[in-house]
PDB file of N, CA and C in Angstrom:
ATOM      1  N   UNK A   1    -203.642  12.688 -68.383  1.00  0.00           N
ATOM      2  CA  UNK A   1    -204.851  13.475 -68.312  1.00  0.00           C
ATOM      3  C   UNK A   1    -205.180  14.087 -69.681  1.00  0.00           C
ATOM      4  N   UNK A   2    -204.447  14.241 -70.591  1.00  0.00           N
ATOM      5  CA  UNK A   2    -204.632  15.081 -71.525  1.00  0.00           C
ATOM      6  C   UNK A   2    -205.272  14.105 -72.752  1.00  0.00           C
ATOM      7  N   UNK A   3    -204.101  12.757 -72.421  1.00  0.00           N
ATOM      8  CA  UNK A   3    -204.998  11.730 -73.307  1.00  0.00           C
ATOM      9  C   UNK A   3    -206.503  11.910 -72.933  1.00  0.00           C
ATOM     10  N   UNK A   4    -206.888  11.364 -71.815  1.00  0.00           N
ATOM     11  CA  UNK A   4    -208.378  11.264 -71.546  1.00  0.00           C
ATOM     12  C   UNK A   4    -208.993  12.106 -72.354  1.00  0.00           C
ATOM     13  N   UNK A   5    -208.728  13.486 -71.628  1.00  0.00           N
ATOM     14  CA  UNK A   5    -209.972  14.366 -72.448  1.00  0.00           C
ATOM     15  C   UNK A   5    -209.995  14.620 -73.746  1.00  0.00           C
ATOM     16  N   UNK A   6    -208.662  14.391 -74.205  1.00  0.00           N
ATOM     17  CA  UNK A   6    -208.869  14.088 -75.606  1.00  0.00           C
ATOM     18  C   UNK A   6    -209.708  13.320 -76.229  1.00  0.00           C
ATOM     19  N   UNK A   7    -209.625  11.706 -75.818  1.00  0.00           N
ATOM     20  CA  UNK A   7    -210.337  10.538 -76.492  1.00  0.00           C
ATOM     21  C   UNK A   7    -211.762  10.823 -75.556  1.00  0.00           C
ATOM     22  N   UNK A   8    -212.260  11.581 -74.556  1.00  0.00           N
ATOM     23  CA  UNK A   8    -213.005  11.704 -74.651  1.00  0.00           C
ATOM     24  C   UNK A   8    -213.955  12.844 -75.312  1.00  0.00           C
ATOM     25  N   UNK A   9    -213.340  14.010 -75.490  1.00  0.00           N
ATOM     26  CA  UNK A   9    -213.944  15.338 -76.604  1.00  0.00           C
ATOM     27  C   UNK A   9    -213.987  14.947 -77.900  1.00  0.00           C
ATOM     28  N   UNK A  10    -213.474  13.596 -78.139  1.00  0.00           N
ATOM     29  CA  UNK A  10    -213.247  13.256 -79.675  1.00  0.00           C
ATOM     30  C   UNK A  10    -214.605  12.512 -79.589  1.00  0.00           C
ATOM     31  N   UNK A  11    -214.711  11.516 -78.401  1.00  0.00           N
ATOM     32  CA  UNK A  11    -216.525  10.346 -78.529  1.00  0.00           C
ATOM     33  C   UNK A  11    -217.482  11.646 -77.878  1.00  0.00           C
ATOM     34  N   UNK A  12    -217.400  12.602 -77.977  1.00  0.00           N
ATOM     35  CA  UNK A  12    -218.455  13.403 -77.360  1.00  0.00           C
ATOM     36  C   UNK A  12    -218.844  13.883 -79.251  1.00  0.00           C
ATOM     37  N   UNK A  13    -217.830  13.996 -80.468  1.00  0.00           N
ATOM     38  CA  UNK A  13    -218.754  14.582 -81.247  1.00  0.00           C
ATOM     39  C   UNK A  13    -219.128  13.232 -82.326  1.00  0.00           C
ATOM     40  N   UNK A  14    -218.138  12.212 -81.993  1.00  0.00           N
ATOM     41  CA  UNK A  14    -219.045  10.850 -82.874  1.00  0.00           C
ATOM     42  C   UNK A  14    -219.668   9.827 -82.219  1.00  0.00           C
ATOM     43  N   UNK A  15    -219.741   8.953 -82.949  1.00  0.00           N
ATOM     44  CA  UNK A  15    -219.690   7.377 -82.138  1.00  0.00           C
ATOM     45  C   UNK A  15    -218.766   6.816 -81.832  1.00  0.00           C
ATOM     46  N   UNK A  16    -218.942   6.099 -80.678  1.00  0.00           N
ATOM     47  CA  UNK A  16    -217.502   4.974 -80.751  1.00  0.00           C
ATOM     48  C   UNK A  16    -216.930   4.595 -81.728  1.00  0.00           C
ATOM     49  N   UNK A  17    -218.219   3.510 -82.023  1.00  0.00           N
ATOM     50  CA  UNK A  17    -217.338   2.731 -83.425  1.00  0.00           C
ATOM     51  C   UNK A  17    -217.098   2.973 -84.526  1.00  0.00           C
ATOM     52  N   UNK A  18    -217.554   4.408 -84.504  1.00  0.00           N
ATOM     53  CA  UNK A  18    -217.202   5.094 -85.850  1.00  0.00           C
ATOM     54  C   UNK A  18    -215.509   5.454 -85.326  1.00  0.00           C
ATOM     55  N   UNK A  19    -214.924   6.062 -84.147  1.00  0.00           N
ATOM     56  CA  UNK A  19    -213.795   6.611 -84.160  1.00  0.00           C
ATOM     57  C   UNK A  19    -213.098   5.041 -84.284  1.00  0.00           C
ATOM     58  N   UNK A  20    -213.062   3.822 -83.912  1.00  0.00           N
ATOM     59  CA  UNK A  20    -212.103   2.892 -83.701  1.00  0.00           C
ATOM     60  C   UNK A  20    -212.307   1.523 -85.341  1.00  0.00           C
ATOM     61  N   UNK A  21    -213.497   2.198 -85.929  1.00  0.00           N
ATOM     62  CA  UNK A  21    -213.759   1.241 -87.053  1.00  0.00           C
ATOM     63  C   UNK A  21    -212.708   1.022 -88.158  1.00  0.00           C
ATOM     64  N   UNK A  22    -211.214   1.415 -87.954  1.00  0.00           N
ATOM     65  CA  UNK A  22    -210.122   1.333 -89.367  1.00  0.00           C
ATOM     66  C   UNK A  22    -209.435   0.345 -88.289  1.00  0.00           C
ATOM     67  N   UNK A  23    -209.486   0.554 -86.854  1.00  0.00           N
ATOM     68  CA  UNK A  23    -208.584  -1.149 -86.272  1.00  0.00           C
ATOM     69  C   UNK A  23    -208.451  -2.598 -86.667  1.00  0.00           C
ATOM     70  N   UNK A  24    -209.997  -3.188 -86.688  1.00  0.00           N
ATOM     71  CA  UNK A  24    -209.835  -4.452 -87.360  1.00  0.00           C
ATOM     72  C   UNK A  24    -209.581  -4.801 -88.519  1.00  0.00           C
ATOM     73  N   UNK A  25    -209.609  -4.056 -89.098  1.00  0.00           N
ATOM     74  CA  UNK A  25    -208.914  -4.086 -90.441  1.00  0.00           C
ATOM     75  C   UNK A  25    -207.683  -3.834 -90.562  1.00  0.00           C
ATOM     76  N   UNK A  26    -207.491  -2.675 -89.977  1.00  0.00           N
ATOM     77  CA  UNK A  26    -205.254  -2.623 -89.822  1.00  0.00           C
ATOM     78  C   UNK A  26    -205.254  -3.790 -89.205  1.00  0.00           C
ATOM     79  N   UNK A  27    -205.716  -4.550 -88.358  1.00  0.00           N
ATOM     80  CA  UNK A  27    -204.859  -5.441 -87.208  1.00  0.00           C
ATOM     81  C   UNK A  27    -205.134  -6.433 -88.163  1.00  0.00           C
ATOM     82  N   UNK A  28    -206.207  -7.043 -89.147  1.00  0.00           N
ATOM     83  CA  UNK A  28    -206.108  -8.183 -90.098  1.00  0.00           C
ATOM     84  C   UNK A  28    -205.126  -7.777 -91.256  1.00  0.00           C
ATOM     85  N   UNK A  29    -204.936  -7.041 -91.631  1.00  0.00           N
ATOM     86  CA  UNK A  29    -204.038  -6.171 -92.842  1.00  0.00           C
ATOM     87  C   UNK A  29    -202.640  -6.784 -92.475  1.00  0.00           C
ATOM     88  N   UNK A  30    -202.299  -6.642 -90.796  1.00  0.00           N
ATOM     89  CA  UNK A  30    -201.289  -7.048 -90.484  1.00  0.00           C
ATOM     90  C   UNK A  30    -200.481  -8.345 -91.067  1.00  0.00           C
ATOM     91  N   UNK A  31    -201.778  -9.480 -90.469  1.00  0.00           N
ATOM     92  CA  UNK A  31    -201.114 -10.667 -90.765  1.00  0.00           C
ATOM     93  C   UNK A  31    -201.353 -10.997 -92.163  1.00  0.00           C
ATOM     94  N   UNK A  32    -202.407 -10.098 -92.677  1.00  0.00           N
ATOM     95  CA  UNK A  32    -201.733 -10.433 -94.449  1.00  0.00           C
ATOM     96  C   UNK A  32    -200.943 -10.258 -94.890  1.00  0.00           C
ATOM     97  N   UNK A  33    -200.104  -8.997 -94.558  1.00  0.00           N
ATOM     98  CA  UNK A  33    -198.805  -8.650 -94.742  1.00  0.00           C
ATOM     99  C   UNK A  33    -197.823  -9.845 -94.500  1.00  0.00           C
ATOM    100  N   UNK A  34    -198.020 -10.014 -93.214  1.00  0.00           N
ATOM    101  CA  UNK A  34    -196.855 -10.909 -92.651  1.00  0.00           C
ATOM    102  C   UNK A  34    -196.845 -11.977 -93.511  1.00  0.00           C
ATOM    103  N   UNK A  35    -198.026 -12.683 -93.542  1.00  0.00           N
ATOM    104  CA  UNK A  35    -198.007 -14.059 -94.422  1.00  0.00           C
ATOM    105  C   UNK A  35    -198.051 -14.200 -96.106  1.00  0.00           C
ATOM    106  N   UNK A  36    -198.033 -13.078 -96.217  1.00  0.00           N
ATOM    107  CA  UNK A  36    -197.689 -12.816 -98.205  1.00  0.00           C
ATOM    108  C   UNK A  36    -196.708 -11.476 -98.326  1.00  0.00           C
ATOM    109  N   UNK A  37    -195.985 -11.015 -98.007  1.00  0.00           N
ATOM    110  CA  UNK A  37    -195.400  -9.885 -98.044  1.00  0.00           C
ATOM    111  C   UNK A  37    -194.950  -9.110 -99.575  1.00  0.00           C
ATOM    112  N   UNK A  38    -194.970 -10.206-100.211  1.00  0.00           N
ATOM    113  CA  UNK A  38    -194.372  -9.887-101.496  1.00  0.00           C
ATOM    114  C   UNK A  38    -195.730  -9.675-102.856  1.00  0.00           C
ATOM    115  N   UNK A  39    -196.877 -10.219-101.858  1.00  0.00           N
ATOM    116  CA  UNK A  39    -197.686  -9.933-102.563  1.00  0.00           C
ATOM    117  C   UNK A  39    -198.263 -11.304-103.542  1.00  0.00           C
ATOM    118  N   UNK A  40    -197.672 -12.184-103.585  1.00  0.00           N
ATOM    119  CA  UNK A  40    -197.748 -12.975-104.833  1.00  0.00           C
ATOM    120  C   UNK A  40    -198.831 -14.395-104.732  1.00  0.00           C
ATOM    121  N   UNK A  41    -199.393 -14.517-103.159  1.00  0.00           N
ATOM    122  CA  UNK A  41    -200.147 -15.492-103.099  1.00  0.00           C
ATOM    123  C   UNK A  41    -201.911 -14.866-103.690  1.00  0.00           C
ATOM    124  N   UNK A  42    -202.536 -15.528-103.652  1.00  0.00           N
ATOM    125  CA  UNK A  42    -204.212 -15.365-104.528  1.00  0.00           C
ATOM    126  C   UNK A  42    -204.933 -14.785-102.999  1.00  0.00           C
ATOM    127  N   UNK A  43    -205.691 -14.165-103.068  1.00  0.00           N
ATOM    128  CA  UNK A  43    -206.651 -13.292-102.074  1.00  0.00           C
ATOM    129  C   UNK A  43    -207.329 -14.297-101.216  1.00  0.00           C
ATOM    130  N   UNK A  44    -207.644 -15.190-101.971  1.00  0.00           N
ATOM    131  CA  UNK A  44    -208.381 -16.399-100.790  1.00  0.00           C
ATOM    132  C   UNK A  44    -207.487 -17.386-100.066  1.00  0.00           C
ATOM    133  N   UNK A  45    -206.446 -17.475-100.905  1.00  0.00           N
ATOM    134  CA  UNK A  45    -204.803 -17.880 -99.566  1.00  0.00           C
ATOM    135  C   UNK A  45    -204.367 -17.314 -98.815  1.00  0.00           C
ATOM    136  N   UNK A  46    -204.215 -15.670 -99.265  1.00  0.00           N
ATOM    137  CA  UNK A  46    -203.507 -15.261 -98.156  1.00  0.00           C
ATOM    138  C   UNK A  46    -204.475 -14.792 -97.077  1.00  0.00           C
ATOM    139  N   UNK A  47    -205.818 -14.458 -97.130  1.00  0.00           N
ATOM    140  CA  UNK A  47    -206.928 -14.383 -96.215  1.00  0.00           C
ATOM    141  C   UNK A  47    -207.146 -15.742 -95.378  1.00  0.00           C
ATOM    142  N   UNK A  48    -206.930 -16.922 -95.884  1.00  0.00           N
ATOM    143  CA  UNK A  48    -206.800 -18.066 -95.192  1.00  0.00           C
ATOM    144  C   UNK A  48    -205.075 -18.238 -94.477  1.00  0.00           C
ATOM    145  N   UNK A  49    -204.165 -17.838 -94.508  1.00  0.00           N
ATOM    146  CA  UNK A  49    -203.206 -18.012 -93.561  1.00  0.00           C
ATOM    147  C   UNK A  49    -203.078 -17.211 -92.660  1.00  0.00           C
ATOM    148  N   UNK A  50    -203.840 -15.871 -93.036  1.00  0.00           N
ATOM    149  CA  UNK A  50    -203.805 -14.829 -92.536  1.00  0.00           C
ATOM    150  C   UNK A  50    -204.610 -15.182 -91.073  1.00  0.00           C
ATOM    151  N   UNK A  51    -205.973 -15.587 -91.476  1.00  0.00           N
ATOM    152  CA  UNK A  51    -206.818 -16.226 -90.503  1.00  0.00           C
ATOM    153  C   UNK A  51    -206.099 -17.166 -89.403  1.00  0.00           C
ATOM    154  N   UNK A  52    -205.014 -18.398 -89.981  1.00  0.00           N
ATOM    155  CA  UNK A  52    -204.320 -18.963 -89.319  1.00  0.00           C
ATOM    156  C   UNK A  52    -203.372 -18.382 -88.110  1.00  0.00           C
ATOM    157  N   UNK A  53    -202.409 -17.231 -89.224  1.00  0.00           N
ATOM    158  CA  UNK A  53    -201.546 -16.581 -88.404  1.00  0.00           C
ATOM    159  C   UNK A  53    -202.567 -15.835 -86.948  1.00  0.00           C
ATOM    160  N   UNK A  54    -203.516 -15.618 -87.293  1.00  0.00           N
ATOM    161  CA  UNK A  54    -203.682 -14.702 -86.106  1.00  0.00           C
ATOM    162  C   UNK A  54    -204.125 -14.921 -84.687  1.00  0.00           C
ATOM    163  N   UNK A  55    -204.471 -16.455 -84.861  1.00  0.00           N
ATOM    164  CA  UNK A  55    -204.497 -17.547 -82.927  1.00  0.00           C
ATOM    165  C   UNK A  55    -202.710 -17.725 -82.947  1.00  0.00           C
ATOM    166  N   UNK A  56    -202.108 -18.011 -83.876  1.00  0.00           N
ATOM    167  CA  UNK A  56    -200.530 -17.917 -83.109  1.00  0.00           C
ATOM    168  C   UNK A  56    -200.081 -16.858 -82.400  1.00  0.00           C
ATOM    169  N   UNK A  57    -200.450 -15.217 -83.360  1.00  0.00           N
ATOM    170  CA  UNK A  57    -200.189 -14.137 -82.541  1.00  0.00           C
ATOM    171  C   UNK A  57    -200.546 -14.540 -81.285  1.00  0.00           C
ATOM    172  N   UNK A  58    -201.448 -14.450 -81.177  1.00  0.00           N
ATOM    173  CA  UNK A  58    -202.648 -14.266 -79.543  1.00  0.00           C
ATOM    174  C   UNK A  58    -201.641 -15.798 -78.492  1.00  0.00           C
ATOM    175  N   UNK A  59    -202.006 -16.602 -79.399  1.00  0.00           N
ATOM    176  CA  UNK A  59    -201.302 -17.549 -78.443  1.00  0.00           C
ATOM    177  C   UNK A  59    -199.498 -17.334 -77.949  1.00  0.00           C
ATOM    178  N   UNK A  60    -198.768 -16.471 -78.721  1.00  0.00           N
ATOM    179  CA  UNK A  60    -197.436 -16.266 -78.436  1.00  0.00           C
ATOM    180  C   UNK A  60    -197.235 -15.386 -77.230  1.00  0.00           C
ATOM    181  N   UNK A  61    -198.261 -14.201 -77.391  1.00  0.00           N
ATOM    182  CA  UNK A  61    -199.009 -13.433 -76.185  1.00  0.00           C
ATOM    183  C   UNK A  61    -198.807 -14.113 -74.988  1.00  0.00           C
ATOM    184  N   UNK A  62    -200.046 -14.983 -75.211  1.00  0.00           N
ATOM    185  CA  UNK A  62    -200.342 -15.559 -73.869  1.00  0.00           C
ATOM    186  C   UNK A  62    -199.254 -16.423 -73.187  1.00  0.00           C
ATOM    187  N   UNK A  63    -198.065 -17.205 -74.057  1.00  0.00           N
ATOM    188  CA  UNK A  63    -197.382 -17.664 -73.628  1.00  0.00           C
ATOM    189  C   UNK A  63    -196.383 -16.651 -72.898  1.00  0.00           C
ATOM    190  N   UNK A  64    -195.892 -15.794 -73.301  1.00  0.00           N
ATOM    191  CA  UNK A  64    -195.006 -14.987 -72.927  1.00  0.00           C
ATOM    192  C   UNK A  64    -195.586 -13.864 -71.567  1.00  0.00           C
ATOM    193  N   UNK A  65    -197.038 -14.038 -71.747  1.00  0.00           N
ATOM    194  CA  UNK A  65    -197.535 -13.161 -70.311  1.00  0.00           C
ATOM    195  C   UNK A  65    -197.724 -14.014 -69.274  1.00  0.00           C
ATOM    196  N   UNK A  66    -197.381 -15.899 -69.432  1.00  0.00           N
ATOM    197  CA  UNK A  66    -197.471 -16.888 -68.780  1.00  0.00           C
ATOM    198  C   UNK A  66    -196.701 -16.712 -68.227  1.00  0.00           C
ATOM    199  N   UNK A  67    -195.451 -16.760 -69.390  1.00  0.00           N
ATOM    200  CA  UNK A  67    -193.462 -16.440 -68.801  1.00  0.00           C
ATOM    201  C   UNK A  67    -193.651 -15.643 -67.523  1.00  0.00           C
ATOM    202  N   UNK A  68    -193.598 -14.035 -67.889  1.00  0.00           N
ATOM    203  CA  UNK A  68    -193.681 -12.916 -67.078  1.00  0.00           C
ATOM    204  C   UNK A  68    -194.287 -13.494 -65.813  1.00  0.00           C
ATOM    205  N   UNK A  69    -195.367 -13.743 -66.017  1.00  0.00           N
ATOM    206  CA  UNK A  69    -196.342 -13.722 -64.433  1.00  0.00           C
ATOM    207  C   UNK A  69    -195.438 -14.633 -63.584  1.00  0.00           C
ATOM    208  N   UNK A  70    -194.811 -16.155 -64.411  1.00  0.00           N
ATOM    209  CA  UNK A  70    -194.167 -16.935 -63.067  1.00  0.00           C
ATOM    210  C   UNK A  70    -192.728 -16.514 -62.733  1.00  0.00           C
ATOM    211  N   UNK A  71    -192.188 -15.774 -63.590  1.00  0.00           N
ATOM    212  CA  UNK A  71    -190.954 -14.635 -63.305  1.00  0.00           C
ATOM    213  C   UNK A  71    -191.567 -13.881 -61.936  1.00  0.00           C
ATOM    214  N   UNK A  72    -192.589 -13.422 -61.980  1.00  0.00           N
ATOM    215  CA  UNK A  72    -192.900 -12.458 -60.980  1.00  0.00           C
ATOM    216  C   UNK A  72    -193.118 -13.504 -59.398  1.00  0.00           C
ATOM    217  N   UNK A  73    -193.963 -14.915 -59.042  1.00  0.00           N
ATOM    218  CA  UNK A  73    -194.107 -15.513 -58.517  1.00  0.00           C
ATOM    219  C   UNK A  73    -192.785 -16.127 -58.098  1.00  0.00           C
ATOM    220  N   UNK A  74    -191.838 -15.874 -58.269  1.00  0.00           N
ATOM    221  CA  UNK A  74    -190.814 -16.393 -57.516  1.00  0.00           C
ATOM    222  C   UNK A  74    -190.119 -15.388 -56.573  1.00  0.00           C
TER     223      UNK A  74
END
């Protein structure tokens, strides 16, 4: 309960997408990290693996919430 009225007294004095607009960028930041960590690949490589890495995330997801669900069906 306390969450709620929090995240909601917080969109009562902005906009939405003003409070959640630094996410897509942390969550792409991520897989740049992951896929250059050291820093040393060129900005338009590691933005292009980065791009790559991030249907594997999603797809590792989905495999593993595949797992779970037929764990649960038995």
């Amino acid at each position: 309960m306390r969450a709620t009225i929090a995240a909601l007294s917080r969109h009562t004095n902005c906009d939405g997408g003003q409070a959640t607009a630094a996410a897509p960028s942390a969550f792409m930041d991520r897989f740049e990290r992951e896929v250059d960590p050291s820093g040393t690949l060129s900005l338009a490589e590691t933005s292009r693996r980065a791009a790559l890495a991030r249907p594997v995330y999603f797809t590792k997801l989905a495999y593993q919430s595949a797992k779970a669900r037929a764990r649960r069906v038995r």
